[in-house]
C-alpha atoms as a PDB file:
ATOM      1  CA  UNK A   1     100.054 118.670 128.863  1.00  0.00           C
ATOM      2  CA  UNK A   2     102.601 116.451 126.960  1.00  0.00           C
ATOM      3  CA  UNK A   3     101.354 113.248 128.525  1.00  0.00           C
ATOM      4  CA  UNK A   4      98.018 113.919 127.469  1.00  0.00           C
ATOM      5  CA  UNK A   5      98.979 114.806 123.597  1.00  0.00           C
ATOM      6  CA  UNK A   6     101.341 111.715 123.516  1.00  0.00           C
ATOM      7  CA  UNK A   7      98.138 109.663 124.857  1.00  0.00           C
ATOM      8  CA  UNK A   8      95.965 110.348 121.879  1.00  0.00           C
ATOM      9  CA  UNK A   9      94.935 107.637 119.236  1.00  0.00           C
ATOM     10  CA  UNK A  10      96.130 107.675 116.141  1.00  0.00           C
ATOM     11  CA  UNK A  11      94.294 109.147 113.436  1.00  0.00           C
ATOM     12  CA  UNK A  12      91.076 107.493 113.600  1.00  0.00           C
ATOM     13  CA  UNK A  13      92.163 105.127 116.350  1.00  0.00           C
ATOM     14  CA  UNK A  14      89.295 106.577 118.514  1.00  0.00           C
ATOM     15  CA  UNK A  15      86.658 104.538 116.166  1.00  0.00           C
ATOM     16  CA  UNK A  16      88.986 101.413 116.031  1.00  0.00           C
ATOM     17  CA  UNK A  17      86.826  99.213 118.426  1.00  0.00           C
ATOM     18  CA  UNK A  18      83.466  99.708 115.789  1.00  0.00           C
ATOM     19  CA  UNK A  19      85.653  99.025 112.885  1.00  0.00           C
ATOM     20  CA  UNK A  20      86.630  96.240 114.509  1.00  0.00           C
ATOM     21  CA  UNK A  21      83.608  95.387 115.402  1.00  0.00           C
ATOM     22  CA  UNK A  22      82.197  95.946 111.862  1.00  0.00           C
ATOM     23  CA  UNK A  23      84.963  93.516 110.274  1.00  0.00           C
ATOM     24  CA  UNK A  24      84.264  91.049 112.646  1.00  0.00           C
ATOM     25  CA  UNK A  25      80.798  90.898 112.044  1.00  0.00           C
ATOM     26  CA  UNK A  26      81.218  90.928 108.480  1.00  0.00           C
ATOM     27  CA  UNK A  27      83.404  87.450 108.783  1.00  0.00           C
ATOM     28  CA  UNK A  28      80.232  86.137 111.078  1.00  0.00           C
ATOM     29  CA  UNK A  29      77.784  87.646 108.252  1.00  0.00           C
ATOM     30  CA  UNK A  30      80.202  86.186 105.102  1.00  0.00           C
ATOM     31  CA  UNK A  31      80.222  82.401 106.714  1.00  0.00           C
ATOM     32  CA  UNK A  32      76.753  82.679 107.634  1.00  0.00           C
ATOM     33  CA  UNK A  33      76.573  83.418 103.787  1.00  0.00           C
ATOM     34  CA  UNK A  34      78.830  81.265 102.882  1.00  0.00           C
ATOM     35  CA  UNK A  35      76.962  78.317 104.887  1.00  0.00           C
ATOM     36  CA  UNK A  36      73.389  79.183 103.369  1.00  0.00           C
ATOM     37  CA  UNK A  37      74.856  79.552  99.745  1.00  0.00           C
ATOM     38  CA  UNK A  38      76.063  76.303 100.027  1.00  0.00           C
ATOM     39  CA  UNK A  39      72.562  74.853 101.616  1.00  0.00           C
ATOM     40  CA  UNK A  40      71.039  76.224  98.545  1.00  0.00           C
ATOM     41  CA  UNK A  41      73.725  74.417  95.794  1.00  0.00           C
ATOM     42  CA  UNK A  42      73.488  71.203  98.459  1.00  0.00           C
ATOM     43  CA  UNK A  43      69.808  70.981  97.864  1.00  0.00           C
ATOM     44  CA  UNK A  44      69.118  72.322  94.085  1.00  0.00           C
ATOM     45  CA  UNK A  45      65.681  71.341  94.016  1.00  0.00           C
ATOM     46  CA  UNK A  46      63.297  72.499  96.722  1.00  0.00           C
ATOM     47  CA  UNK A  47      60.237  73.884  98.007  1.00  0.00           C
ATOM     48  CA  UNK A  48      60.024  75.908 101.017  1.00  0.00           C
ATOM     49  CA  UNK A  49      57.328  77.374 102.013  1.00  0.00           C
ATOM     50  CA  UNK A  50      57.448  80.167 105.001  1.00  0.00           C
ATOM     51  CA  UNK A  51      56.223  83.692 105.584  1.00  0.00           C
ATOM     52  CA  UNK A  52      53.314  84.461 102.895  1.00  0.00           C
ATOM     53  CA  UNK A  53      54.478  82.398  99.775  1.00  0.00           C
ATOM     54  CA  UNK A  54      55.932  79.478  98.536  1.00  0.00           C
ATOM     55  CA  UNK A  55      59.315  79.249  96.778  1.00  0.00           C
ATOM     56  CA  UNK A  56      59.343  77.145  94.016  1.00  0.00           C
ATOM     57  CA  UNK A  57      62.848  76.939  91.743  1.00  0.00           C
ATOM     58  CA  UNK A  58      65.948  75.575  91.346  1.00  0.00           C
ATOM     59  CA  UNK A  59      67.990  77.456  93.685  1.00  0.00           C
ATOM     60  CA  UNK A  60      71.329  76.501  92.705  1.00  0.00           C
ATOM     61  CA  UNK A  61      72.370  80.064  90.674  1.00  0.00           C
ATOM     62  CA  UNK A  62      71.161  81.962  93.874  1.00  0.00           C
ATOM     63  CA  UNK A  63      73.480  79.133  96.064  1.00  0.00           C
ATOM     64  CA  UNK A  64      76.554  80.345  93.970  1.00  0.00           C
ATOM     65  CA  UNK A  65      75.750  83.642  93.954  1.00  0.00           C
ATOM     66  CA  UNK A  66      75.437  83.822  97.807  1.00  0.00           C
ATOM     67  CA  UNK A  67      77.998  81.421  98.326  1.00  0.00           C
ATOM     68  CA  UNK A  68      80.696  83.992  96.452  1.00  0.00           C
ATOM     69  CA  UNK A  69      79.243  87.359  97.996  1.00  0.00           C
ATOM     70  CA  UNK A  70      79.625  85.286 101.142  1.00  0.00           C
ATOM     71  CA  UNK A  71      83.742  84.763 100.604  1.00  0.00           C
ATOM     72  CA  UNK A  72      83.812  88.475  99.654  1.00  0.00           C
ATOM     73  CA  UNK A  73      81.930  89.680 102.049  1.00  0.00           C
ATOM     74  CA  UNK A  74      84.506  88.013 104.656  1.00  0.00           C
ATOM     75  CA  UNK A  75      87.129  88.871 103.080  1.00  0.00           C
ATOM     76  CA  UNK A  76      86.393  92.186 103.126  1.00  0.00           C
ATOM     77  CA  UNK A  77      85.510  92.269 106.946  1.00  0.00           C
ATOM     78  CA  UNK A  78      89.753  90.765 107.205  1.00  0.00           C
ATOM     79  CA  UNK A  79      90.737  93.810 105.212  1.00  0.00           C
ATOM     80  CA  UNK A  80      88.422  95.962 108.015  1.00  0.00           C
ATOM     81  CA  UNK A  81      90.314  94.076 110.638  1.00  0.00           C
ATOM     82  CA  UNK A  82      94.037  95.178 108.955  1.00  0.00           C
ATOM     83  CA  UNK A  83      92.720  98.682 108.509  1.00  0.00           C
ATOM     84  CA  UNK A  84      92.272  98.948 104.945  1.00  0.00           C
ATOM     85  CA  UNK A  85      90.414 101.921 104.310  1.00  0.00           C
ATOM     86  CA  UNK A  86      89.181 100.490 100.578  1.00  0.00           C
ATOM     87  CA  UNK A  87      87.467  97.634 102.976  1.00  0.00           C
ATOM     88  CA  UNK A  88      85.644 100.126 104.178  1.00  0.00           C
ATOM     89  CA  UNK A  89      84.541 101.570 101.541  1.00  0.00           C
ATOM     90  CA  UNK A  90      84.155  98.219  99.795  1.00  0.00           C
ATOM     91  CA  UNK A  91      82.087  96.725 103.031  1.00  0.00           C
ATOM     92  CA  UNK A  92      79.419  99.405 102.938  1.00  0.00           C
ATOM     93  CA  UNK A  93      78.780  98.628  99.048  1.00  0.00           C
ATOM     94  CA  UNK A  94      78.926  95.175  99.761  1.00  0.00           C
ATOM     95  CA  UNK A  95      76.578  95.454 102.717  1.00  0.00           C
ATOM     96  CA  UNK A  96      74.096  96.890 100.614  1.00  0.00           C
ATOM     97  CA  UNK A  97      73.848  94.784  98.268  1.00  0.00           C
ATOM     98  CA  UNK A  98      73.751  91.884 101.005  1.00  0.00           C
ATOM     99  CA  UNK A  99      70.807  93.452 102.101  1.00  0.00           C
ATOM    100  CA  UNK A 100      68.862  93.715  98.769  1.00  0.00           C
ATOM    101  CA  UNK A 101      70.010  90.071  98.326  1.00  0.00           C
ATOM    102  CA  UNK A 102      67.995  88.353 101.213  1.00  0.00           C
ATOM    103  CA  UNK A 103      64.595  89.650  99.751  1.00  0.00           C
ATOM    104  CA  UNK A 104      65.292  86.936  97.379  1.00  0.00           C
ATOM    105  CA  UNK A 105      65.150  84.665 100.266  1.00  0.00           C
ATOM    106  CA  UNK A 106      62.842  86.103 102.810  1.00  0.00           C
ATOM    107  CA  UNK A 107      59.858  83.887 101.121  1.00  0.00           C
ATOM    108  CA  UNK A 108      61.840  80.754 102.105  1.00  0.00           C
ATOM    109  CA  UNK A 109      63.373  81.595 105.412  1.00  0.00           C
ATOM    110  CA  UNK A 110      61.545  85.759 106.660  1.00  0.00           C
ATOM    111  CA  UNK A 111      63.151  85.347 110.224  1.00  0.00           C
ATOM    112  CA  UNK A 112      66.332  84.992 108.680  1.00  0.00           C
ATOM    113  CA  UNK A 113      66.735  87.682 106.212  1.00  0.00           C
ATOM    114  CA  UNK A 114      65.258  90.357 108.588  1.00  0.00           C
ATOM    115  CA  UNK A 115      68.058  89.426 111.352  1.00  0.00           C
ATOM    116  CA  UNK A 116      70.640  89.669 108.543  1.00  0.00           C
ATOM    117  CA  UNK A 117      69.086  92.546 106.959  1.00  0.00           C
ATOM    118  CA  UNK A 118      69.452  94.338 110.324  1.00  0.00           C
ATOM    119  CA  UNK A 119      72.688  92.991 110.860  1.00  0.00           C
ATOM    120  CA  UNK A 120      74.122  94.596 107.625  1.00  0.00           C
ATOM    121  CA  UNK A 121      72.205  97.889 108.765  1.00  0.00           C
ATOM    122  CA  UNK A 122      73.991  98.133 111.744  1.00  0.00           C
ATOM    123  CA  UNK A 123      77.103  97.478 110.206  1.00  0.00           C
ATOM    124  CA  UNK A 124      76.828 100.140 107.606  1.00  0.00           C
ATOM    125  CA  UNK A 125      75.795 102.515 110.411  1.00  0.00           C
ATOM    126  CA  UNK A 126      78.741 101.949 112.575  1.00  0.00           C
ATOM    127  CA  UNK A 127      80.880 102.023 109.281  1.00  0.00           C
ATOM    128  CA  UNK A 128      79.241 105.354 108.385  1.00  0.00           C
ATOM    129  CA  UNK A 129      78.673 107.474 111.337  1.00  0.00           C
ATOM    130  CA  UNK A 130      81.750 108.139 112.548  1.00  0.00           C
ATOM    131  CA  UNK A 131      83.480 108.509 108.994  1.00  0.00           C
ATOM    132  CA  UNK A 132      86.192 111.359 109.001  1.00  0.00           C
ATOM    133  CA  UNK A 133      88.538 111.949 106.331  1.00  0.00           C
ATOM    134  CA  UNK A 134      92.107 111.744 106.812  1.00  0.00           C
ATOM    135  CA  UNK A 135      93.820 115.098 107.349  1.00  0.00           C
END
C-alpha cells in the first residue's frame, strides 16, 4: 500500500502531459502568429481576396497587433511549460481573444483562421476540463 501512495503524481501531475501539450501548442500557435503578423507589416498594402469578400486596407496596425499577441501568446505557452499556474490562467484569456482576432482575417485567408480558431478551442478545452484547485 506504501508503494502505491509514494507512486502518485504530484498535485496535478496527473494532467501534466495536456498542459504540456497546451504550452506547446501555444509556442506553435504564437510563431504561427508571429510569422503572419509579420506577413501583414511585410506587405502593408494589399488586396486579398478569398472566402466571400475582398479585403481591402492597409494591414500594417493588424500586422503589429498580431505580431505582439503572437510573442505573448508564446510566451505564455513557456510559462505553461514551467508550470506557472498564472500561464494558465493567462493562456485561456489569451486564447480567446486569439480566436476573436482571426475573424479579422478569415476574409483574406478562411482556411486559416478556422484551423487556428479550432486550434485555440482545443487548447482552452484541454486547459479547462481538467481544472482542479489546489488543496
Amino acid at each position: 500500500m506504501e508503494a502505491h501512495q509514494g507512486s502518485r503524481p504530484a498535485a496535478g501531475g496527473q494532467h501534466s502531459g495536456w498542459i504540456a501539450f497546451a504550452g506547446v501548442m501555444m509556442i506553435i500557435l504564437g510563431c504561427l502568429d508571429v510569422i503572419w503578423g509579420l506577413a501583414a507589416i511585410v506587405n502593408n498594402e494589399v488586396v486579398v481576396v478569398g472566402g466571400h469578400g475582398a479585403l481591402i486596407f492597409d494591414l500594417t496596425a493588424w500586422g503589429w497587433i498580431q505580431l505582439i499577441l503572437g510573442i505573448i501568446v508564446g510566451l505564455t505557452g513557456l510559462g505553461l511549460l514551467t508550470g506557472n499556474e498564472l500561464a494558465r490562467v493567462l493562456a485561456v484569456f489569451l486564447l480567446a481573444i486569439n480566436a476573436v482576432m482571426q475573424i479579422v482575417w478569415f476574409p483574406a485567408a478562411p482556411l486559416w483562421s478556422f484551423l487556428i480558431i479550432i486550434l485555440d478551442v482545443v487548447i482552452i478545452y484541454q486547459l479547462t476540463v481538467n481544472w482542479s484547485e489546489k488543496a
